[in-house]
N, C-alpha and C. Protein backbone atom coordinates (compact mmCIF):
# COMPACT_ATOMS: atom_id res chain seq x y z
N UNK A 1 2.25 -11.26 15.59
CA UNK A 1 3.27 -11.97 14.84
C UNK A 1 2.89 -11.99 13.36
N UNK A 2 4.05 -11.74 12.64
CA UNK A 2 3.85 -11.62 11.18
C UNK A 2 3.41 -12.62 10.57
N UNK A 3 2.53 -13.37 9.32
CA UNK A 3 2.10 -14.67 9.31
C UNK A 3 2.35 -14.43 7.44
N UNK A 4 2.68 -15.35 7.00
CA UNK A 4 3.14 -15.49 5.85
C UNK A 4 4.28 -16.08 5.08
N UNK A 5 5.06 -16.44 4.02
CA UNK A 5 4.79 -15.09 3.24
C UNK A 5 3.58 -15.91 2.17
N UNK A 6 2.56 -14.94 1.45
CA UNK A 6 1.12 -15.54 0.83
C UNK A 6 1.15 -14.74 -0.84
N UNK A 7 1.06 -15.07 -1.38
CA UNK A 7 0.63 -14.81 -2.58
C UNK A 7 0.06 -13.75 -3.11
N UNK A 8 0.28 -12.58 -3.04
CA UNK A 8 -0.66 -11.31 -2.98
C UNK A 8 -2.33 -10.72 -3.93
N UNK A 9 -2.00 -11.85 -4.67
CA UNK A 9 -3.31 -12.13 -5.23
C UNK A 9 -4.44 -12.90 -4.29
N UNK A 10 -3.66 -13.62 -3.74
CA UNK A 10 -4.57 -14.47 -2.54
C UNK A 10 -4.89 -13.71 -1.07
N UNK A 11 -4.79 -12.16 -1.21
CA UNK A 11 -5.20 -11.32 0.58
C UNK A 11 -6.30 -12.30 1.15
N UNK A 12 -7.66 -12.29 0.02
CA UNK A 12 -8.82 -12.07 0.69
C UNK A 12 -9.01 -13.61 1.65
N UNK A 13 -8.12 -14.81 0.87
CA UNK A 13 -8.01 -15.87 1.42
C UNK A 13 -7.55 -15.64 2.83
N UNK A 14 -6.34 -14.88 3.29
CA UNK A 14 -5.73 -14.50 4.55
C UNK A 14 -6.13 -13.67 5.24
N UNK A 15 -6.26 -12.58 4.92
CA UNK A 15 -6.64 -11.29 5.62
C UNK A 15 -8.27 -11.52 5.90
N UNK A 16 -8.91 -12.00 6.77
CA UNK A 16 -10.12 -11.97 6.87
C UNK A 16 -11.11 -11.28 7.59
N UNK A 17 -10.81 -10.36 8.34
CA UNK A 17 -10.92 -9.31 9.10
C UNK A 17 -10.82 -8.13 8.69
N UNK A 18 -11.29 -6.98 8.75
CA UNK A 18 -11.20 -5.42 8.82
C UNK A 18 -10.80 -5.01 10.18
N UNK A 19 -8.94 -4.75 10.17
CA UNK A 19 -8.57 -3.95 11.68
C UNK A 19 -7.37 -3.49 10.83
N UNK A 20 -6.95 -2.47 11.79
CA UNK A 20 -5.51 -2.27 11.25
C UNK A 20 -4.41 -3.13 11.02
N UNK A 21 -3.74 -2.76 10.36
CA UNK A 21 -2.21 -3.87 10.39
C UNK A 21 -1.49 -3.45 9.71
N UNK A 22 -0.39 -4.19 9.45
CA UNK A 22 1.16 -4.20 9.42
C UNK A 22 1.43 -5.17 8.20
N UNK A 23 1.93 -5.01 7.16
CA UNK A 23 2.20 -5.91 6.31
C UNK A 23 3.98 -5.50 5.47
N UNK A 24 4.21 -6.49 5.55
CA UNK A 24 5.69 -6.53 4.12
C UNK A 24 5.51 -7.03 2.74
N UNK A 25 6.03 -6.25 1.93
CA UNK A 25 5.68 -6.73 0.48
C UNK A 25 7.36 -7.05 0.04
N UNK A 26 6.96 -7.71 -1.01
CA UNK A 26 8.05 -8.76 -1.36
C UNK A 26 7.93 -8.96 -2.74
N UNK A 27 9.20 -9.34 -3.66
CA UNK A 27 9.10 -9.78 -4.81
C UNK A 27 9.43 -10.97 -4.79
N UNK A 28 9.90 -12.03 -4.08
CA UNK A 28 10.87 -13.17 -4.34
C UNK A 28 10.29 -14.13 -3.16
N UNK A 29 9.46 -13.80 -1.98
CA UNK A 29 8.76 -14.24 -0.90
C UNK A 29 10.26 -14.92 0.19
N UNK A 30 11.00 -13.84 0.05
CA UNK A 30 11.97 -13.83 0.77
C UNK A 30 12.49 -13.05 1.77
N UNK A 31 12.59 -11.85 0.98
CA UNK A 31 13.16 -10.77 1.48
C UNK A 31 12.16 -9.34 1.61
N UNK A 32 11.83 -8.71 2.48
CA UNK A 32 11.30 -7.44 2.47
C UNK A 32 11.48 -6.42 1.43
N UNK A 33 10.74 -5.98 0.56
CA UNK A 33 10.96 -4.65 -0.19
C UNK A 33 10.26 -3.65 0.00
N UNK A 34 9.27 -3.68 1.15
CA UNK A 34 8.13 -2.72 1.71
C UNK A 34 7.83 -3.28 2.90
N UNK A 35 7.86 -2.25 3.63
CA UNK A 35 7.14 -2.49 4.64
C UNK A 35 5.75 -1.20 4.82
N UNK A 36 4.74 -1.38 5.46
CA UNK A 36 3.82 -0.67 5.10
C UNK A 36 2.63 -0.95 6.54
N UNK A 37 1.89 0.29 6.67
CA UNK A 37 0.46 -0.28 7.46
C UNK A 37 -1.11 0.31 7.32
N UNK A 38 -2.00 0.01 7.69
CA UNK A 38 -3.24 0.82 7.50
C UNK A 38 -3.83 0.87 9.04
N UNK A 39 -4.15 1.87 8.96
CA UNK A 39 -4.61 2.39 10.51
C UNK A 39 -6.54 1.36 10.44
N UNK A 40 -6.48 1.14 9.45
CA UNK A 40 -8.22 0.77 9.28
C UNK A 40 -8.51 -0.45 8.85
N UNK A 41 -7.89 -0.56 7.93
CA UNK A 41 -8.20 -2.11 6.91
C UNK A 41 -6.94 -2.47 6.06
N UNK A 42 -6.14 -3.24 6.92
CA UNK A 42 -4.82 -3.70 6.12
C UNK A 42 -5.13 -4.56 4.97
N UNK A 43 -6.21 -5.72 4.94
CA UNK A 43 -6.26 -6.25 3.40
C UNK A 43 -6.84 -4.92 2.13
N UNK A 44 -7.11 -3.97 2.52
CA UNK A 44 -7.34 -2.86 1.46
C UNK A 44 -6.22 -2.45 1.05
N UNK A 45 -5.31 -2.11 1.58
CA UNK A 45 -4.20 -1.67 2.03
C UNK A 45 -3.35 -2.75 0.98
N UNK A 46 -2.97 -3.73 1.63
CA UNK A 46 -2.44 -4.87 0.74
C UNK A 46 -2.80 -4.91 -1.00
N UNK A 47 -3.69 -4.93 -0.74
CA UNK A 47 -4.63 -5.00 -2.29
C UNK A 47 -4.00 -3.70 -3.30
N UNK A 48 -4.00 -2.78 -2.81
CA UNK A 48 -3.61 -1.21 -3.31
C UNK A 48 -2.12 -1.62 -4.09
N UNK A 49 -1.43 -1.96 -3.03
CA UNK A 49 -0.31 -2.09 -3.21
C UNK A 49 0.04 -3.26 -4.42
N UNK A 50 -0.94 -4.39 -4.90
CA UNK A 50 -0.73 -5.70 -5.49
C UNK A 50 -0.02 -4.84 -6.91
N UNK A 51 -0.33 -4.12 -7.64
CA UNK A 51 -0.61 -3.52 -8.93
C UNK A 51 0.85 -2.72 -8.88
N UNK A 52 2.00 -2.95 -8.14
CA UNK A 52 3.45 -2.54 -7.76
C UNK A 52 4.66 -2.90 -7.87
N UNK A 53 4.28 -4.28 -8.97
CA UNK A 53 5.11 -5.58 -9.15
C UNK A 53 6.09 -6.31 -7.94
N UNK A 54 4.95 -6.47 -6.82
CA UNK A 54 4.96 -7.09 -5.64
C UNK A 54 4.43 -8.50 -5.79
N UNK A 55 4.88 -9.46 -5.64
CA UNK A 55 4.23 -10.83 -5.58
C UNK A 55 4.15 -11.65 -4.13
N UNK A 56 4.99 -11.40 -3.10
CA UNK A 56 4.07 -11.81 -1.44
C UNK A 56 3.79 -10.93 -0.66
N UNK A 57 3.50 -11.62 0.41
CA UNK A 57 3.18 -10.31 1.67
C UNK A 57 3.12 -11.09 2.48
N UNK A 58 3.27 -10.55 3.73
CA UNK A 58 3.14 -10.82 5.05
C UNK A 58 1.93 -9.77 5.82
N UNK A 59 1.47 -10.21 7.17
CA UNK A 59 1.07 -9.35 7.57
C UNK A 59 0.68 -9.30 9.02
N UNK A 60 -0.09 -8.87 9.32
CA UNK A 60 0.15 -9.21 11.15
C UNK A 60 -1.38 -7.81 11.47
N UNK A 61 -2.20 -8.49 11.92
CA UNK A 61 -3.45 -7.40 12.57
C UNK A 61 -3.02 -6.92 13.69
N UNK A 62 -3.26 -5.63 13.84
CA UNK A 62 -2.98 -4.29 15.06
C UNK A 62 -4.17 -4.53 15.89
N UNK A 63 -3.89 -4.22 17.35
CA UNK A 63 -4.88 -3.58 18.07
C UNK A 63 -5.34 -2.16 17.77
N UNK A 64 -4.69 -1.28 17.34
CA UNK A 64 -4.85 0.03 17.08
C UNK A 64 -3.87 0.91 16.18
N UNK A 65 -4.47 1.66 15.69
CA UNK A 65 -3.80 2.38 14.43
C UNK A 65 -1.95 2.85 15.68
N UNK A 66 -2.01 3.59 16.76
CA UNK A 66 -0.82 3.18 17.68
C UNK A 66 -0.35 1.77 17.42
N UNK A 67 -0.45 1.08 17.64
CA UNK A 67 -0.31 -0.18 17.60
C UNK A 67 0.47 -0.56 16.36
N UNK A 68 -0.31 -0.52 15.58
CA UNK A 68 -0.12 -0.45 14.15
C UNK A 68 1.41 0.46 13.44
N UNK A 69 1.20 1.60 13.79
CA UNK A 69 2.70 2.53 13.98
C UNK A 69 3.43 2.13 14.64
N UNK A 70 3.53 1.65 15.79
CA UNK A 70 4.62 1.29 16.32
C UNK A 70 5.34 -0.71 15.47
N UNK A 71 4.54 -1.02 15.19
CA UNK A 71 5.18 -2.50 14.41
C UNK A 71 5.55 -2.23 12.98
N UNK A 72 5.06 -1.15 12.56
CA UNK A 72 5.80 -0.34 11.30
C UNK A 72 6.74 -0.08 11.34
N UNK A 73 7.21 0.64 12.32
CA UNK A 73 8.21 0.92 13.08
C UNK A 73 9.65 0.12 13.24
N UNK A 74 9.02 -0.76 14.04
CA UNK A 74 9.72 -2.30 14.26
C UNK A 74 10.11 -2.84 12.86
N UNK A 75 9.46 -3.15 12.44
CA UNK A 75 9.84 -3.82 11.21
C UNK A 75 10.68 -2.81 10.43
N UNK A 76 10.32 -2.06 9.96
CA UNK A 76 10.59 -0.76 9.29
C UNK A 76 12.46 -0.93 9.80
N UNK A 77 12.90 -0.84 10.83
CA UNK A 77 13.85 -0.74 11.64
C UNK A 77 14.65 -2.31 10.95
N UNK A 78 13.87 -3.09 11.30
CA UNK A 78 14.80 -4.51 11.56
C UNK A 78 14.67 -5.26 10.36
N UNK A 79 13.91 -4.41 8.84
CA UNK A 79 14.45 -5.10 7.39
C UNK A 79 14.71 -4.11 6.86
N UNK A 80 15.08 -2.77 7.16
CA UNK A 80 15.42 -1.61 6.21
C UNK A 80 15.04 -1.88 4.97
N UNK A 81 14.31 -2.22 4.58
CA UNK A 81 13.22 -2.62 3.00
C UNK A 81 13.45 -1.30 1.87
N UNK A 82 14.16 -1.78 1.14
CA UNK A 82 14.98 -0.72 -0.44
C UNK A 82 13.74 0.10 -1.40
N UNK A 83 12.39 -0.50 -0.47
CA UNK A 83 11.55 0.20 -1.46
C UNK A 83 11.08 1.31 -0.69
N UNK A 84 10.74 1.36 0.99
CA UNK A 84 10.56 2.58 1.66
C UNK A 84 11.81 3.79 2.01
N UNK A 85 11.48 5.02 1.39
CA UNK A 85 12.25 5.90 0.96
C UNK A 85 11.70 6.92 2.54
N UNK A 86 10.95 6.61 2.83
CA UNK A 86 10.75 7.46 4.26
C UNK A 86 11.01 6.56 5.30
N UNK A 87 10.85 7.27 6.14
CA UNK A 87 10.69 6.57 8.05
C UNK A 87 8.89 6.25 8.34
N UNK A 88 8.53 5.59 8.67
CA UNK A 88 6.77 5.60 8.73
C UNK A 88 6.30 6.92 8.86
N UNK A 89 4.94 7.11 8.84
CA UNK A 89 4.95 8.48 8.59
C UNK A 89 4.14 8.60 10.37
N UNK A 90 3.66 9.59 10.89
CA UNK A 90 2.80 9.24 12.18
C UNK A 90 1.66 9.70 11.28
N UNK A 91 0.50 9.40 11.87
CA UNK A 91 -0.80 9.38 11.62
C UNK A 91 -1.11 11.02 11.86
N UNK A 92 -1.75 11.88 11.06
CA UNK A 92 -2.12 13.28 11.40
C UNK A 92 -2.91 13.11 12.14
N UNK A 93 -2.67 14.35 13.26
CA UNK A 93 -3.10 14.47 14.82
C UNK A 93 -2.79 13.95 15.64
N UNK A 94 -1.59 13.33 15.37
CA UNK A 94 -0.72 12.10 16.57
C UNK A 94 0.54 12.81 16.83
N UNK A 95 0.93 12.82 17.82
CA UNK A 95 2.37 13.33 18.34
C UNK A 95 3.43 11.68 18.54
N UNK A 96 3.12 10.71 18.32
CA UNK A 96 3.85 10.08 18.44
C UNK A 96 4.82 9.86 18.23
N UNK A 97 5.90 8.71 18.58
CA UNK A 97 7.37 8.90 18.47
C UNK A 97 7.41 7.37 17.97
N UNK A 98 8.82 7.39 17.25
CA UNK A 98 9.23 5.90 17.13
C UNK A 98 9.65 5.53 18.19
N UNK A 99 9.69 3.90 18.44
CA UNK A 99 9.55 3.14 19.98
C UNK A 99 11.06 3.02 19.84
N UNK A 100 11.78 3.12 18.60
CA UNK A 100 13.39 2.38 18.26
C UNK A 100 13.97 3.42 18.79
N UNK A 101 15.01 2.87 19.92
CA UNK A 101 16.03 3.63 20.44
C UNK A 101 17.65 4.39 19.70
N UNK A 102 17.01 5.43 19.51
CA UNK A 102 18.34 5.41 18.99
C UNK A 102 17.68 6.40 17.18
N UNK A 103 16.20 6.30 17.10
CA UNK A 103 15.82 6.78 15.80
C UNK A 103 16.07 8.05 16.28
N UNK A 104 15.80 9.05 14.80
CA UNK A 104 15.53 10.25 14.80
C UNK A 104 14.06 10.70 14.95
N UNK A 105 13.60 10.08 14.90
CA UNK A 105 12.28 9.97 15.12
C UNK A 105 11.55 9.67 16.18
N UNK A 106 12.48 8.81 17.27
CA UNK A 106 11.99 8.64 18.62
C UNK A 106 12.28 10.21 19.77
């Protein structure tokens, strides 16, 4: 579950762990303008992104970089976010599919 929305200067306060995850970036701590994930370390990930004139985030830790793609996915799907110009990307060396019925991508 997504937990937020936090201050994006403030990750290291939230994100306290190194696993993959799932995060949304935001200008207004309202509405989605990114959605995004890291197969490894989502507060790195988050952080990268601060310097994008992004001011919240959300985020949510993966069991696995799969894992992780597929709630990209999800989300990706259910805020169509005006700042991602692609579909998630799959991870190189993965054959995976989107889980959303109905993608071009599934």
């Amino acid at each position: 579950m997504l937990t937020g929305p936090y201050p994006i200067n403030d990750v290291d306060l939230y994100v306290t762990r190194t696993s993959p995850g799932i995060y949304i970036l935001s200008r207004d701590g309202r509405t989605a303008a990114y959605v995004g994930r890291s197969d490894t370390d989502v507060a790195s990930r988050i952080k990268q992104s601060s310097s994008e004139g992004y001011a919240y985030f959300w985020f949510e830790h993966a069991t696995s970089p799969r894992d992780a793609y597929y709630k990209e996915c999800e989300y990706y799907h259910k805020y169509n976010p005006p700042d991602n110009t692609n579909h998630p990307a799959v991870p190189s060396g993965t054959y995976w599919r989107c889980p959303i019925i109905g993608c071009p991508w599934s």
